[in-house]
Protein backbone atom coordinates (compact mmCIF):
# COMPACT_ATOMS: atom_id res chain seq x y z
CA UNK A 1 -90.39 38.58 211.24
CA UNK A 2 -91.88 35.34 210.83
CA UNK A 3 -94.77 33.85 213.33
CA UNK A 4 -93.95 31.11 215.10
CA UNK A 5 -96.65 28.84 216.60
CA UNK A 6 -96.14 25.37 218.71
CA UNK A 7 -99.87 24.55 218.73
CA UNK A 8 -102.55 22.94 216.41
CA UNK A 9 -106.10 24.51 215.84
CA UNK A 10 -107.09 22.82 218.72
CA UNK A 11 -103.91 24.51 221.02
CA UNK A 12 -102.74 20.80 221.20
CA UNK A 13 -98.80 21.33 220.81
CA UNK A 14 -97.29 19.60 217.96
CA UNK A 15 -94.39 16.98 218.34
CA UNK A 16 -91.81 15.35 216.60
CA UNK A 17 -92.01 12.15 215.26
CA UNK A 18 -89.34 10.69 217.68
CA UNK A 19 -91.04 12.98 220.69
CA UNK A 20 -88.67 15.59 221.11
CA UNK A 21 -90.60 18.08 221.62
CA UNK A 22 -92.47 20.95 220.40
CA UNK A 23 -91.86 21.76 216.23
CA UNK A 24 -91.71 25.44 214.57
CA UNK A 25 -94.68 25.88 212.81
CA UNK A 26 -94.93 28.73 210.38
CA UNK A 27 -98.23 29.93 208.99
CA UNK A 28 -98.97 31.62 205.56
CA UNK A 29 -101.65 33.06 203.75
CA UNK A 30 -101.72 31.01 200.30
CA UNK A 31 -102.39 33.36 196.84
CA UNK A 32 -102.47 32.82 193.26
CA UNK A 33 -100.68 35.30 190.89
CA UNK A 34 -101.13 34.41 187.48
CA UNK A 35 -100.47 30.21 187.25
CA UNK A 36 -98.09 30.45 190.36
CA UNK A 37 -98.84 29.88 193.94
CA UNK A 38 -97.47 32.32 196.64
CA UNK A 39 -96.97 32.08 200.28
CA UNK A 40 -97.01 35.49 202.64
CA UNK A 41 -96.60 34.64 205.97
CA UNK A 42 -99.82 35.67 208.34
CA UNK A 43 -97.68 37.67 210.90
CA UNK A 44 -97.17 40.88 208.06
CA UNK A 45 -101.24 40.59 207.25
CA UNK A 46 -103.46 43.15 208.46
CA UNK A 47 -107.28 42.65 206.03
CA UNK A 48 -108.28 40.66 203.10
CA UNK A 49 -110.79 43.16 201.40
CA UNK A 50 -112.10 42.58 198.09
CA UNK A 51 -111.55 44.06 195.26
CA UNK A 52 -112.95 47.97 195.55
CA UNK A 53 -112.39 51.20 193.30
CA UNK A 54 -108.63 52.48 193.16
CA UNK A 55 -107.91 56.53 193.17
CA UNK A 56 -105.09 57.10 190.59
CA UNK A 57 -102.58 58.64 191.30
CA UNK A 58 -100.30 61.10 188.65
CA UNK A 59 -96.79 60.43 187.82
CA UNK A 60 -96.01 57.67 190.22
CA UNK A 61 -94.39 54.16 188.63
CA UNK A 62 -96.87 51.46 186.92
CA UNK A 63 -97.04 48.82 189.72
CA UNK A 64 -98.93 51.86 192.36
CA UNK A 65 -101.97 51.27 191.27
CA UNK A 66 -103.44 54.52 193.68
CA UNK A 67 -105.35 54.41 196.85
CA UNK A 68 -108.50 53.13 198.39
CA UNK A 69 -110.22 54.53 201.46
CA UNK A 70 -110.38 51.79 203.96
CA UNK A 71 -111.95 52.62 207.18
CA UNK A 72 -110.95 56.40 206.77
CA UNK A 73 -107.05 55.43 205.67
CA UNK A 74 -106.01 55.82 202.91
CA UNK A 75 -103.83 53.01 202.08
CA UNK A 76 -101.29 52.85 198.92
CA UNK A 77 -102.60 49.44 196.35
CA UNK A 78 -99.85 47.93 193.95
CA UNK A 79 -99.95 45.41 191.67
CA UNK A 80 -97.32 42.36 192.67
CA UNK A 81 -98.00 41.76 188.65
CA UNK A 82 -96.45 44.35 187.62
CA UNK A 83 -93.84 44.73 190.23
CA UNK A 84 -93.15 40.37 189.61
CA UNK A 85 -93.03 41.82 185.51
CA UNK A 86 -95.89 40.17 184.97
CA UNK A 87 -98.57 40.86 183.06
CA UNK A 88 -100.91 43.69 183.77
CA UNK A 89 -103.78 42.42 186.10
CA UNK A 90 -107.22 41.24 184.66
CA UNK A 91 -109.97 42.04 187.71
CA UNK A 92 -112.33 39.19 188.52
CA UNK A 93 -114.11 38.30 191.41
CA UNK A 94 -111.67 35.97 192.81
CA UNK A 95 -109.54 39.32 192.83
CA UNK A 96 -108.70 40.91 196.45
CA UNK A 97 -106.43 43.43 198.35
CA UNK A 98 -104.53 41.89 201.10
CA UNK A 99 -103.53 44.59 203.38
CA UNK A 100 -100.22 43.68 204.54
CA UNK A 101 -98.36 45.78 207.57
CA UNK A 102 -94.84 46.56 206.58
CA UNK A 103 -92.30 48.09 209.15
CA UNK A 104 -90.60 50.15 205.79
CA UNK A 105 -93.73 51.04 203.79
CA UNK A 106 -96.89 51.34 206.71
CA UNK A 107 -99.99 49.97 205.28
CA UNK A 108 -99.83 48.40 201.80
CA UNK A 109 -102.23 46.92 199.93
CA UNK A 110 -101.13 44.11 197.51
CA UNK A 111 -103.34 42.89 194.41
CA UNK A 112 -103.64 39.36 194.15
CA UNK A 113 -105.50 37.05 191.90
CA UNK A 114 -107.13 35.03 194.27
CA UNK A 115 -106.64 34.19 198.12
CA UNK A 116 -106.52 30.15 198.61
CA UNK A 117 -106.30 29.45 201.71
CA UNK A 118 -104.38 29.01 205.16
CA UNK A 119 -101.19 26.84 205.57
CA UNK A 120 -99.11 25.69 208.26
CA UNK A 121 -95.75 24.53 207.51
CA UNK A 122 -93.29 23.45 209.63
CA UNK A 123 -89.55 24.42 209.29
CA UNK A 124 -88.78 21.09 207.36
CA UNK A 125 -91.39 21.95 204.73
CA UNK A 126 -89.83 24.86 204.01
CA UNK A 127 -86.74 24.72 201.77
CA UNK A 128 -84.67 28.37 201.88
CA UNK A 129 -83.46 29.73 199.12
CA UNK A 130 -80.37 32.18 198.31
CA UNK A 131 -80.63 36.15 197.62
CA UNK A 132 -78.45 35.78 193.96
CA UNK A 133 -79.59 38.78 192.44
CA UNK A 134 -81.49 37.34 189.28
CA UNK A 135 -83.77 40.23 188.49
CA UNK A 136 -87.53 39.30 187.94
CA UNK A 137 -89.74 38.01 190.60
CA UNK A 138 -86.49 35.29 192.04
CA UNK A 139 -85.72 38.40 194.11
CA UNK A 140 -89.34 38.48 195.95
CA UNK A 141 -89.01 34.69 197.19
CA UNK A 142 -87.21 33.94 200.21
CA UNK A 143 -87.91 30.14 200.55
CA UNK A 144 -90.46 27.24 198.98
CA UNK A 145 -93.07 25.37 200.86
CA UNK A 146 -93.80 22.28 200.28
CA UNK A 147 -97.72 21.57 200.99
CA UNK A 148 -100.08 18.36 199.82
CA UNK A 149 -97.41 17.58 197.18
CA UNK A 150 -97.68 21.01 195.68
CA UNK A 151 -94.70 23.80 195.80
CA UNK A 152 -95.73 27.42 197.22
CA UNK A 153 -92.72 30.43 196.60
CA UNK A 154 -92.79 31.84 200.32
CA UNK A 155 -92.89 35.88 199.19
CA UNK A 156 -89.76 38.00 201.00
CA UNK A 157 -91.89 40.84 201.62
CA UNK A 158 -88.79 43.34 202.93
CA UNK A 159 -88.23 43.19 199.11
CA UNK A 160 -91.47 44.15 198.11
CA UNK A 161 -91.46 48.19 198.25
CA UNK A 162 -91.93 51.39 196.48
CA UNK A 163 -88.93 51.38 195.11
CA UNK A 164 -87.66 50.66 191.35
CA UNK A 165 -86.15 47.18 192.16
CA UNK A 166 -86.44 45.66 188.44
């Protein structure tokens, strides 16, 4: 599930402090939805397209926004807005589709308000949190980064589906 890497950008490993060795490293793609900051980790990321017409589809639930043609597949877009119960999404050009591969779902493509950048974080950045079910978007976060002095919800994307979770 998660991508583990014992290298810099330069493939130099990277060691503890006290030289014990090689240190997890996780990498995530950093997004902003609404005033929040969101990790997903690289590993479940296929594209980062922008923002492109949506098909609608009838009858399905409000997050699915439709589908786009990418490449000749047709891939499924939802809002994370809407399915966080958030407010509805306002398109700019920061806006893109990540394409994220999910072993449930296939190809999904998630609407986010702007892609930051990459982090790497290593496991004692990252603070886990507990699955209390809370409703609301607490059940999409799985742990918090901590980055440059700034907190980043780490996204649980097994709970990010087609189902009516809310």
């Amino acid at each position: 599930m998660e991508q583990l890497s014992t290298a810099n950008a330069d493939n130099s490993p990277i060691i503890n402090e006290d030289n014990r060795g090689p240190v997890e490293t996780y990498q995530y793609i950093v997004i902003r939805v609404g005033a929040e900051q969101y990790g997903i980790d690289i590993s479940y990321i296929d594209n980062i397209v922008r923002m492109q017409p949506i098909t609608r589809l009838p009858k399905v639930s409000k997050y699915l926004k439709g589908v786009i043609n990418l490449r000749g597949e047709v891939i499924p877009v939802m809002s994370i807005r809407i399915k966080m119960g958030l407010a509805d999404d306002e398109i700019t050009r920061n806006t893109r589709i990540i394409i994220l591969k999910l072993e449930q779902e296939g190809n999904v493509g998630v609407m986010v308000d702007e892609v930051k950048e990459v982090v790497t974080l290593t496991g004692d950045e990252i603070e886990r949190v507990s699955h209390e079910p809370k409703g609301g978007k607490a059940n999409f976060i799985n742990g918090i980064g901590k980055h440059n002095n700034e907190l980043i919800s780490l996204l649980d994307l097994n709970s990010i589906n087609f189902e009516d979770n809310m």
